[in-house]
C-alpha atoms as a PDB file:
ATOM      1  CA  UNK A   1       0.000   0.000   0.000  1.00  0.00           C
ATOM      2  CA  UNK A   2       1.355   3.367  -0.849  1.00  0.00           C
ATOM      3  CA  UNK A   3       0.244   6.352   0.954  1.00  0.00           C
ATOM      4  CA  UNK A   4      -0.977   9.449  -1.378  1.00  0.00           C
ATOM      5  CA  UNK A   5       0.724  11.839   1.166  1.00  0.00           C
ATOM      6  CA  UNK A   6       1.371  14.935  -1.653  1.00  0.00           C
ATOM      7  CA  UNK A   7      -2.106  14.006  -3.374  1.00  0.00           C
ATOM      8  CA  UNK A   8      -4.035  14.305   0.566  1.00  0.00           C
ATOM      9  CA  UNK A   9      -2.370  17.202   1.045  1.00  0.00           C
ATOM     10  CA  UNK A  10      -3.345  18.887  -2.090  1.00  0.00           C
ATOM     11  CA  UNK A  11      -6.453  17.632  -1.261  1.00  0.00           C
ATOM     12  CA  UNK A  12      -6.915  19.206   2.274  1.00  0.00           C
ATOM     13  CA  UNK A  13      -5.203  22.806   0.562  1.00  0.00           C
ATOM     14  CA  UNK A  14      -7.912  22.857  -2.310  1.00  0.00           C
ATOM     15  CA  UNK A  15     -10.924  21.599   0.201  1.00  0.00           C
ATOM     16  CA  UNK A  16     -10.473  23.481   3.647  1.00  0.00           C
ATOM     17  CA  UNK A  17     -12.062  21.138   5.974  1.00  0.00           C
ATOM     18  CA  UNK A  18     -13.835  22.853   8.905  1.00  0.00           C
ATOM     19  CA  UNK A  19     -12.786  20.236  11.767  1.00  0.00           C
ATOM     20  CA  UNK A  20     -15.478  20.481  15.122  1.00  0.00           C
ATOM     21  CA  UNK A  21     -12.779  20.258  18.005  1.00  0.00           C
ATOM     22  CA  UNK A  22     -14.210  19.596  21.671  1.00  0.00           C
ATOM     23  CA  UNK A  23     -10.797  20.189  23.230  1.00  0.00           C
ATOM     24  CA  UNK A  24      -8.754  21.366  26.150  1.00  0.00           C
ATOM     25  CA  UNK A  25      -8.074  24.848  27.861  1.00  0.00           C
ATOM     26  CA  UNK A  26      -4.080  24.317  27.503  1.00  0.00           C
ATOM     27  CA  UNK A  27      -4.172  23.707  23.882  1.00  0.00           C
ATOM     28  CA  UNK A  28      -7.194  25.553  21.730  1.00  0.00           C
ATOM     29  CA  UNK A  29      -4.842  28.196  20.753  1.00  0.00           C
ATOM     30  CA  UNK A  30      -2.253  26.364  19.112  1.00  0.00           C
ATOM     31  CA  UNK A  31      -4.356  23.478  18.071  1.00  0.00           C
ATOM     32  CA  UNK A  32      -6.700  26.178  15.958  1.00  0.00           C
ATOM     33  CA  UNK A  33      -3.762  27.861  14.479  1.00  0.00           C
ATOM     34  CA  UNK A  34      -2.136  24.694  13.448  1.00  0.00           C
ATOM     35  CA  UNK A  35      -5.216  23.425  11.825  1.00  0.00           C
ATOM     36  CA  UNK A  36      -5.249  26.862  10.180  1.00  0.00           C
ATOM     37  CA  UNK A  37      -1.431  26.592   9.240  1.00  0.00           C
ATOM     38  CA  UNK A  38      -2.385  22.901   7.170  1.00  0.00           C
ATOM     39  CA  UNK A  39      -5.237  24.300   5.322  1.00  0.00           C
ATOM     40  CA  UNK A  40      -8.149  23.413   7.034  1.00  0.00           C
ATOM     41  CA  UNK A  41     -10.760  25.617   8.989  1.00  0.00           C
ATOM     42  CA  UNK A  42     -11.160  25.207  12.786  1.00  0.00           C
ATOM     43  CA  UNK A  43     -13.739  25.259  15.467  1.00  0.00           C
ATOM     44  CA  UNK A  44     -13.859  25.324  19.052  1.00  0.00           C
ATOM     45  CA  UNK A  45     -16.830  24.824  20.366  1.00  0.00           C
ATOM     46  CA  UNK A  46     -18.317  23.202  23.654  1.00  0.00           C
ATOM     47  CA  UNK A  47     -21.439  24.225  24.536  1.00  0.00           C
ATOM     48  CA  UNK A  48     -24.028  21.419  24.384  1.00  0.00           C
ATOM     49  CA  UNK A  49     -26.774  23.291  23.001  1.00  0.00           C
ATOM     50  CA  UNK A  50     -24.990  23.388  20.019  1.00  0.00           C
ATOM     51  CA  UNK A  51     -22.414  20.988  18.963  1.00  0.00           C
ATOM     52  CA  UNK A  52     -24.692  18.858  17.252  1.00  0.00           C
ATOM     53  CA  UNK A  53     -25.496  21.627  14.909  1.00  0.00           C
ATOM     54  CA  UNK A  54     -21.702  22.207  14.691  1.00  0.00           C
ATOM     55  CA  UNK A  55     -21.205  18.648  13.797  1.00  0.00           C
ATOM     56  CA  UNK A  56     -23.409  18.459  10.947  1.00  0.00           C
ATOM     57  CA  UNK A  57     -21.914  21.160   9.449  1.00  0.00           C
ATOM     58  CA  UNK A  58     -17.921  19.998   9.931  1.00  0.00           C
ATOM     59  CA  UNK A  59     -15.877  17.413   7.926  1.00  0.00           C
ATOM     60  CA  UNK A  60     -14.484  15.370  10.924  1.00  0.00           C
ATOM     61  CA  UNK A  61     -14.907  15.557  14.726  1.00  0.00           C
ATOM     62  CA  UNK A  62     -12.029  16.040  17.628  1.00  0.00           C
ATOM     63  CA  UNK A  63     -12.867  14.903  20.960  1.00  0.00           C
ATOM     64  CA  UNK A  64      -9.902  15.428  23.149  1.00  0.00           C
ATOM     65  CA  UNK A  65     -10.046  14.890  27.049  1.00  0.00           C
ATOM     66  CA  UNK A  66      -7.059  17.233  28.528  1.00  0.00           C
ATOM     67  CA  UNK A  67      -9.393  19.220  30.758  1.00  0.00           C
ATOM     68  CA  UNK A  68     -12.756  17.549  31.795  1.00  0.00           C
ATOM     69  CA  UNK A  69     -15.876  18.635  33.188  1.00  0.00           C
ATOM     70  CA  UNK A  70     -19.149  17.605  33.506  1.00  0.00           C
ATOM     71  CA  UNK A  71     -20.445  19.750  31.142  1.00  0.00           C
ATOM     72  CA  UNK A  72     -18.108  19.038  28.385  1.00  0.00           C
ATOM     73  CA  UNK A  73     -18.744  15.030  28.652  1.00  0.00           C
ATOM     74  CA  UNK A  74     -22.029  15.854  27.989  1.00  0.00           C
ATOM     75  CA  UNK A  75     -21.200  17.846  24.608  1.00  0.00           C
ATOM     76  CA  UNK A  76     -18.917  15.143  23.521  1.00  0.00           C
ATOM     77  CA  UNK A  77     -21.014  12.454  23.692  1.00  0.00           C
ATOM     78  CA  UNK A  78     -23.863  14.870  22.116  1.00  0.00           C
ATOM     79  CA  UNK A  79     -21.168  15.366  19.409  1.00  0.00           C
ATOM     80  CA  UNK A  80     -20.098  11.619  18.702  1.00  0.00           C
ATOM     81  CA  UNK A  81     -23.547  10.344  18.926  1.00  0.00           C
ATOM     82  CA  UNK A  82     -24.119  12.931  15.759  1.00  0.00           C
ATOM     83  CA  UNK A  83     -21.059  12.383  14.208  1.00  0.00           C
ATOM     84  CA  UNK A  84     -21.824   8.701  14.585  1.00  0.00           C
ATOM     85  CA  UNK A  85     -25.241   9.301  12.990  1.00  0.00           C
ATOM     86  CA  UNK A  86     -24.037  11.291   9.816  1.00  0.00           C
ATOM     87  CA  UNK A  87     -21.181   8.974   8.863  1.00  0.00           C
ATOM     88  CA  UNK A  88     -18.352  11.717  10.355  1.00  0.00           C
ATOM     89  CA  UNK A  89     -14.859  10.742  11.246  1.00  0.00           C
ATOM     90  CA  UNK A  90     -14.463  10.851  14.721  1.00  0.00           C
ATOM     91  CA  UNK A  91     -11.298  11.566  16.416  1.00  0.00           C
ATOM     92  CA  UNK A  92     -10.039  10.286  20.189  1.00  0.00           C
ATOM     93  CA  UNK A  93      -7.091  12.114  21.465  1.00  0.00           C
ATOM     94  CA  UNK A  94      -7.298  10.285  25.199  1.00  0.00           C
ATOM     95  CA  UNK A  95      -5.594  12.423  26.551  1.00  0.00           C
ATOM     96  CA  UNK A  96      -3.759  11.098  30.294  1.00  0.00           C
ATOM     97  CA  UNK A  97      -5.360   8.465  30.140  1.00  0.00           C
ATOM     98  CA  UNK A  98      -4.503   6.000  33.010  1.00  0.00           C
ATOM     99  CA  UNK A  99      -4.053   9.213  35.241  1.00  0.00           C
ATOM    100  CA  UNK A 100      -6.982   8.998  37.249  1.00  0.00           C
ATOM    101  CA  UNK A 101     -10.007   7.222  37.749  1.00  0.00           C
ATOM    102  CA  UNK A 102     -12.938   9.422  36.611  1.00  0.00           C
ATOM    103  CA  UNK A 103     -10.394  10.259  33.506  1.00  0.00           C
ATOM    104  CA  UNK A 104     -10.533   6.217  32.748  1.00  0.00           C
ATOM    105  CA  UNK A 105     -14.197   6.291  33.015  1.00  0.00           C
ATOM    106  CA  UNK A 106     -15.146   9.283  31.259  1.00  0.00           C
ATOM    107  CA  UNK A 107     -13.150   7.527  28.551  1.00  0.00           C
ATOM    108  CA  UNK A 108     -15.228   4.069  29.221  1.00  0.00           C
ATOM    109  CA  UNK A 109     -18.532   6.250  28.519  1.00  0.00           C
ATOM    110  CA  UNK A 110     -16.591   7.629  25.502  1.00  0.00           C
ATOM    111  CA  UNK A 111     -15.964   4.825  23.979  1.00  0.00           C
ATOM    112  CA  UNK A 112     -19.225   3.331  24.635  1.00  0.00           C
ATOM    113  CA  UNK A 113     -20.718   6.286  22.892  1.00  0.00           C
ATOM    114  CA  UNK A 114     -19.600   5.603  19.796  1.00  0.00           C
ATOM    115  CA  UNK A 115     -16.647   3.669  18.253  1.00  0.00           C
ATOM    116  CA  UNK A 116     -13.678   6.513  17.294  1.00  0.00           C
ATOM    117  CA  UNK A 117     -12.845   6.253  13.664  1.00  0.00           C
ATOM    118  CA  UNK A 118      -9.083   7.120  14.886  1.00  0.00           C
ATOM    119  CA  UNK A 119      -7.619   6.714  18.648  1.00  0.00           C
ATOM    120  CA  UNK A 120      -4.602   8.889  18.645  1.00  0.00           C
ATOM    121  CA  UNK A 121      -2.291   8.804  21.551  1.00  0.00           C
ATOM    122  CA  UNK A 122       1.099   8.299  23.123  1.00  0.00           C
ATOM    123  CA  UNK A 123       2.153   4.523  24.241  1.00  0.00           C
ATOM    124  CA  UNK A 124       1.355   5.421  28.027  1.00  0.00           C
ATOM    125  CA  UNK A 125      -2.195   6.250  26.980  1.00  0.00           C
ATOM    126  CA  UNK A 126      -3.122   3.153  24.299  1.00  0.00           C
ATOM    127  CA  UNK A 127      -1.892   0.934  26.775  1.00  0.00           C
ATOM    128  CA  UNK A 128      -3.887   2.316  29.614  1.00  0.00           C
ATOM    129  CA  UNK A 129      -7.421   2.487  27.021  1.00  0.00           C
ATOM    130  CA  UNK A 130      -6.532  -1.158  26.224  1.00  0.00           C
ATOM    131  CA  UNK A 131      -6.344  -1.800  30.108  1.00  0.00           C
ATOM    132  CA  UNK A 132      -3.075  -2.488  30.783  1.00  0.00           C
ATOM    133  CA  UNK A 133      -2.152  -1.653  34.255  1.00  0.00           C
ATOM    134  CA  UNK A 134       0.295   1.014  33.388  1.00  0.00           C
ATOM    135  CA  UNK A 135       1.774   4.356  35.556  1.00  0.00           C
ATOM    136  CA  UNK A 136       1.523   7.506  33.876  1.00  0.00           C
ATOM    137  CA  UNK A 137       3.642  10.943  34.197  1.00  0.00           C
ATOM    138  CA  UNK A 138       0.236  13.457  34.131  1.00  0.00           C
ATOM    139  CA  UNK A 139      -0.589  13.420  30.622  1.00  0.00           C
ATOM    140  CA  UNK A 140       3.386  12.483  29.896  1.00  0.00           C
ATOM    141  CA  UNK A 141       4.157   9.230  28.439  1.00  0.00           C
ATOM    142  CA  UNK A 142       6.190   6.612  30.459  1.00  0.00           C
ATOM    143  CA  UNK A 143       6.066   3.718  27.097  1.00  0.00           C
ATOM    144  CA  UNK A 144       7.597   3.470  23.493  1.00  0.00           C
ATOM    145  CA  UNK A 145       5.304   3.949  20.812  1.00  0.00           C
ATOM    146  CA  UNK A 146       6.849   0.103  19.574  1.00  0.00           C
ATOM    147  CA  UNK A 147       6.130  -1.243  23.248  1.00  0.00           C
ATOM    148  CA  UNK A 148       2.290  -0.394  22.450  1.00  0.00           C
ATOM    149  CA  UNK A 149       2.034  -2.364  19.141  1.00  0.00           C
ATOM    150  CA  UNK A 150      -0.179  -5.157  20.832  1.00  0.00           C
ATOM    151  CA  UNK A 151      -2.014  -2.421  22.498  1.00  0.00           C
ATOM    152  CA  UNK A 152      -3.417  -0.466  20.113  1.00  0.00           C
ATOM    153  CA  UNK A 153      -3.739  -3.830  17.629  1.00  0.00           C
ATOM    154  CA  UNK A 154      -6.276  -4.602  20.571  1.00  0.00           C
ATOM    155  CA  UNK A 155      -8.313  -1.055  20.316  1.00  0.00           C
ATOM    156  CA  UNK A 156      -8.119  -1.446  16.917  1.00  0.00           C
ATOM    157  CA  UNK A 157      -9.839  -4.971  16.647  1.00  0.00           C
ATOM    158  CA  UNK A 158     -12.326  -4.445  19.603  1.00  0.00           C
ATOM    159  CA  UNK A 159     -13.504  -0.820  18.000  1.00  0.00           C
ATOM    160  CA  UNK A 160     -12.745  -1.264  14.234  1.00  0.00           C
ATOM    161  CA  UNK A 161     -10.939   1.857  14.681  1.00  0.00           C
ATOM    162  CA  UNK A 162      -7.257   2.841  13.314  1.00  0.00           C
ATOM    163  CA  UNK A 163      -5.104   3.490  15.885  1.00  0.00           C
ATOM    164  CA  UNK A 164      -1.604   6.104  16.325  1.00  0.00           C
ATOM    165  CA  UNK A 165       0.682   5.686  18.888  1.00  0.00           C
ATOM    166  CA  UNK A 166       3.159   8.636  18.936  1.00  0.00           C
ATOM    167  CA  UNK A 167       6.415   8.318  19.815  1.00  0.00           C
ATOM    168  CA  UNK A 168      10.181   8.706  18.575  1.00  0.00           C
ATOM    169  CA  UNK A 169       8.982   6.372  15.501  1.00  0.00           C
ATOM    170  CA  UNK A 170       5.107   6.463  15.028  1.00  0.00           C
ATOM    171  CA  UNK A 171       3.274   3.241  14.925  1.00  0.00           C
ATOM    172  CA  UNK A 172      -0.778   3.225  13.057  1.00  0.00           C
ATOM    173  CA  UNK A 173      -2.432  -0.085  13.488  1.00  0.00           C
ATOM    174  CA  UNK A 174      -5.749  -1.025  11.616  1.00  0.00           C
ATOM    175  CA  UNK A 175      -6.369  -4.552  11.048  1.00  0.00           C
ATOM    176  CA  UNK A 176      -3.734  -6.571   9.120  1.00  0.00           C
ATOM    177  CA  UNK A 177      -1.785  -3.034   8.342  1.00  0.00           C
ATOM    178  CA  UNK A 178       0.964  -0.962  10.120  1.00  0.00           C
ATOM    179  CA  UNK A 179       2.530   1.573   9.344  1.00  0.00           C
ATOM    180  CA  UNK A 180       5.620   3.380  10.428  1.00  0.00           C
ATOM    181  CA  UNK A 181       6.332   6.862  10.495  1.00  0.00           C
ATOM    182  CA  UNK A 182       9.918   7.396  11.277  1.00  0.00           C
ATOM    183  CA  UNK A 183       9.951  11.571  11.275  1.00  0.00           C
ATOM    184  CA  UNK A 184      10.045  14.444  14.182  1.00  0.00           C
ATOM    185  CA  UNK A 185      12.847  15.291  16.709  1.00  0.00           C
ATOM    186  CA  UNK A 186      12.665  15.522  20.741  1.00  0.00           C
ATOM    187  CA  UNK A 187      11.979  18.905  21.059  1.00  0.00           C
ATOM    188  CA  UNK A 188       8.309  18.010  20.299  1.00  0.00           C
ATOM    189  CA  UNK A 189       7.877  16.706  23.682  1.00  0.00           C
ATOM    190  CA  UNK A 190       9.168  20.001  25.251  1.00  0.00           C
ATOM    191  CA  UNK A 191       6.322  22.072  23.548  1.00  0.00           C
ATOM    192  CA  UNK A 192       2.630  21.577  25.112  1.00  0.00           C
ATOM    193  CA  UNK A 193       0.052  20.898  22.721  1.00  0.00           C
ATOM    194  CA  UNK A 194       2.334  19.344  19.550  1.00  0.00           C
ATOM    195  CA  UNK A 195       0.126  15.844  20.462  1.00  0.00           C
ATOM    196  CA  UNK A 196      -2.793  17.965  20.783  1.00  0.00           C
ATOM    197  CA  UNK A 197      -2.213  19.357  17.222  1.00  0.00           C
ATOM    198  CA  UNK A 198      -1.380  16.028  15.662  1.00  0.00           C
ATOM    199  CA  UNK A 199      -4.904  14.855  17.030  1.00  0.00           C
ATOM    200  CA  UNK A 200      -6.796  17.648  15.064  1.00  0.00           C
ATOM    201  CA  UNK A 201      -4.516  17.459  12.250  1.00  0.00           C
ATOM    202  CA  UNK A 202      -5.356  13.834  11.681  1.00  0.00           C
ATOM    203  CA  UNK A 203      -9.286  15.157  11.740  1.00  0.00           C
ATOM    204  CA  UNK A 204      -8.238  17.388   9.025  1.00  0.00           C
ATOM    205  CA  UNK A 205      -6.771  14.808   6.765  1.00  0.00           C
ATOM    206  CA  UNK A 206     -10.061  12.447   7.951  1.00  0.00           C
ATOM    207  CA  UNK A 207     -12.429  14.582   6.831  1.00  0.00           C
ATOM    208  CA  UNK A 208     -10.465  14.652   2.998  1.00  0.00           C
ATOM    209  CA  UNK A 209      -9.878  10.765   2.762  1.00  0.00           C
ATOM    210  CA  UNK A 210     -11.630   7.843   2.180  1.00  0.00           C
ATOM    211  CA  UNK A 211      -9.335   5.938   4.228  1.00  0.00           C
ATOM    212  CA  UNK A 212      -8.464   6.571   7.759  1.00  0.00           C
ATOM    213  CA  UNK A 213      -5.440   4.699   7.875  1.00  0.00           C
ATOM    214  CA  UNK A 214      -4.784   6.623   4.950  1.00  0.00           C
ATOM    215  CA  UNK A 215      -5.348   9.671   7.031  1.00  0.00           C
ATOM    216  CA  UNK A 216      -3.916   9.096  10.382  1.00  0.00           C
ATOM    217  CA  UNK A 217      -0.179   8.223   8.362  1.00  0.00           C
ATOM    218  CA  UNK A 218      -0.882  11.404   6.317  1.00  0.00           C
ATOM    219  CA  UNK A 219      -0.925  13.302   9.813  1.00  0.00           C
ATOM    220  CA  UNK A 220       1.676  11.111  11.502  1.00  0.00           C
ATOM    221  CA  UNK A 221       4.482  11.788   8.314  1.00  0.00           C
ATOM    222  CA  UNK A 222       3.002  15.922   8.359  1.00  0.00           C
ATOM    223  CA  UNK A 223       3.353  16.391  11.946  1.00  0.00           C
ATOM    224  CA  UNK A 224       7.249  14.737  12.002  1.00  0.00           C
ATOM    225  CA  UNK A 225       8.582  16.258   8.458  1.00  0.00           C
ATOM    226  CA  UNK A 226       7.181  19.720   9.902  1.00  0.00           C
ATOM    227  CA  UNK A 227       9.198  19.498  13.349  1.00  0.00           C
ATOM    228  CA  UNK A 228      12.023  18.535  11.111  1.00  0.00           C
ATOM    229  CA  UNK A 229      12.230  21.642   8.978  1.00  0.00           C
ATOM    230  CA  UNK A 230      11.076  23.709  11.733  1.00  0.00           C
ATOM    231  CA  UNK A 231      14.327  22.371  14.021  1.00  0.00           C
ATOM    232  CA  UNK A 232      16.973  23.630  11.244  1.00  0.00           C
ATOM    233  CA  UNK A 233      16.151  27.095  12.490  1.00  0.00           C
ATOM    234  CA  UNK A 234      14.793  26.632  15.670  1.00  0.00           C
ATOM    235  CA  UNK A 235      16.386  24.824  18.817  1.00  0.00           C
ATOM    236  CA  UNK A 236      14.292  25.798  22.331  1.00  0.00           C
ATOM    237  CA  UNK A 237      10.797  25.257  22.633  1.00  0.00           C
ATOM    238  CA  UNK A 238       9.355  28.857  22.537  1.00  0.00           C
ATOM    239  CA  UNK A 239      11.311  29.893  19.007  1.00  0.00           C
ATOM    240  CA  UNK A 240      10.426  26.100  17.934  1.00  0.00           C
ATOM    241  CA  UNK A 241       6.900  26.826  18.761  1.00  0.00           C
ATOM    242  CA  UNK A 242       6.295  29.340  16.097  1.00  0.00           C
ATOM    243  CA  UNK A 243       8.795  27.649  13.610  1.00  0.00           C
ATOM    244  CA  UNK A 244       6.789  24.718  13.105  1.00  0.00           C
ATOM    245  CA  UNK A 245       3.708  27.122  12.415  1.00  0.00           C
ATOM    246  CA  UNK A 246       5.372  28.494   9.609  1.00  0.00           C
ATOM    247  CA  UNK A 247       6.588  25.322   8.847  1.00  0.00           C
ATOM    248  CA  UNK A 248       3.234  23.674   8.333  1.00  0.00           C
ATOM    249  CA  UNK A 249       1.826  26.540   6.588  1.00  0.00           C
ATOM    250  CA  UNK A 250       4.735  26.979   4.308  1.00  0.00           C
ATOM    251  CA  UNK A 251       5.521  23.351   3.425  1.00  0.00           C
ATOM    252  CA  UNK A 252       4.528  21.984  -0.496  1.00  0.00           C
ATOM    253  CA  UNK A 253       2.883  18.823  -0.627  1.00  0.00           C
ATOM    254  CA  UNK A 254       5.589  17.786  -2.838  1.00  0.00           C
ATOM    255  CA  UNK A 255       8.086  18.690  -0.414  1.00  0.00           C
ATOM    256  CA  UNK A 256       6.005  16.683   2.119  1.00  0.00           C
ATOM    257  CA  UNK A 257       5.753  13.568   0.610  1.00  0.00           C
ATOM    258  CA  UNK A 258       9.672  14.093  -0.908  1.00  0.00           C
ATOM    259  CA  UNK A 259      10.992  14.162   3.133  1.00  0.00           C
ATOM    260  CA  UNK A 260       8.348  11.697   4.275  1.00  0.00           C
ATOM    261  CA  UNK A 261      10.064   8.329   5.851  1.00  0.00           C
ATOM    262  CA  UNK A 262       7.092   5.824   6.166  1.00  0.00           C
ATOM    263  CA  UNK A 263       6.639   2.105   5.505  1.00  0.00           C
ATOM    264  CA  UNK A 264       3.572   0.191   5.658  1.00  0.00           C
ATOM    265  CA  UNK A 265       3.435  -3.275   6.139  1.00  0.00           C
END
């Protein structure tokens, strides 16, 4: 299988995809600009009486769990139950998962909600929402993405969903395929949000392709080649920060695809 990466991207530039993001406090900011940096359109919004409507109108769905509250459960499973309904891609960023106990259960209702088209998460967290018995830093990872193969092979067989695991080589499980997405540097760990971004990101290429697979390795390889180029010019987090901005709003899909390192199997 050979991933269209240039073709998606061209795709996503030419299409704008408004992606419906039920998010965190810590990370709307750079989340929506990223999602403007790649091409597509973003939205923040929370309120229950009115992310259904939101929904109908967007391309793909974001539900990330960083901060929780009552109130926000109750939009996001408004939000997947519609998304659900009209076919959307849904998105699960679950987000310290393993951290706490109402955090494991909100994800529990989550998940019984509706099934996520993608799960995208660090090793810590897939092995925690497969229910492994595993310590977590906060929302930090304490696992290797490679160390959470059988993991998220699990998710993906019990939900039918694809599943990322981020890490210093990216793994994406769905069924019989893998694929491995060997981009990025460490200084993406040092900036709050990057995993945040890569969530919505992957919405954005969901709501262009057919495949999710497809999509999630499209985000996986954009995500890594951008904190690649942005690093040549950029070395602490705050200058980094801005760099990969520019980065992702300056890169061609040519380019993309040219300094992509993946391999499916």
């Amino acid at each position: 299988m050979v991933i269209q990466l240039e073709a998606n991207l061209e795709k996503l530039h030419a299409t704008a995809p408004l992606v419906h993001n039920i998010t965190n406090f810590v990370v709307m900011n750079f989340t929506a600009n990223a999602l403007l940096a790649v091409g597509a359109s973003p939205v923040m919004a929370h309120a229950v009486e009115e992310v259904e409507d939101m929904v109908a109108i967007a391309g793909a769905l974001v539900i990330n769990i960083g901060t929780l509250s009552t109130h926000w459960v109750e939009g996001m499973k408004l939000a997947m139950r519609k998304a659900a309904e009209l076919g959307k891609p849904i998105i699960l960023d679950p987000v310290g998962a393993g951290a706490t106990p109402y955090r494991n259960n909100v994800l529990t209702e989550l998940l019984e909600t509706a099934p996520p088209t993608i799960i995208r998460g660090n090793g810590s967290e897939i092995l925690a929402l497969a229910g492994a018995n595993v310590r977590t830093k906060g929302v930090d990872s304490t696992t290797d993405s490679v160390d959470s193969i059988g993991a998220a092979q699990a998710l993906s067989a019990r939900f039918g969903s694809v599943v990322s695991v981020s890490g210093a080589v990216d793994v994406i499980v769905h069924g019989a395929r893998t694929g491995w997405v060997s981009n990025g540097v460490p200084l993406m760990t040092k900036v709050t949000g990057m995993g945040c971004s890569a969530s919505a990101i992957a919405g954005a290429f969901a709501a262009i392709c057919n495949d999710p697979f497809d999509a999630a390795v499209s985000a996986a390889a954009t995500m890594g080649v951008c904190g690649e180029l942005a690093y040549r010019n950029a070395k602490l987090p705050g200058s980094f920060q801005i760099a990969f901005l520019d980065t992702l709003a300056a890169i061609s899909p040519a380019h993309l695809a040219e300094l992509s390192k993946i391999r499916i199997e």
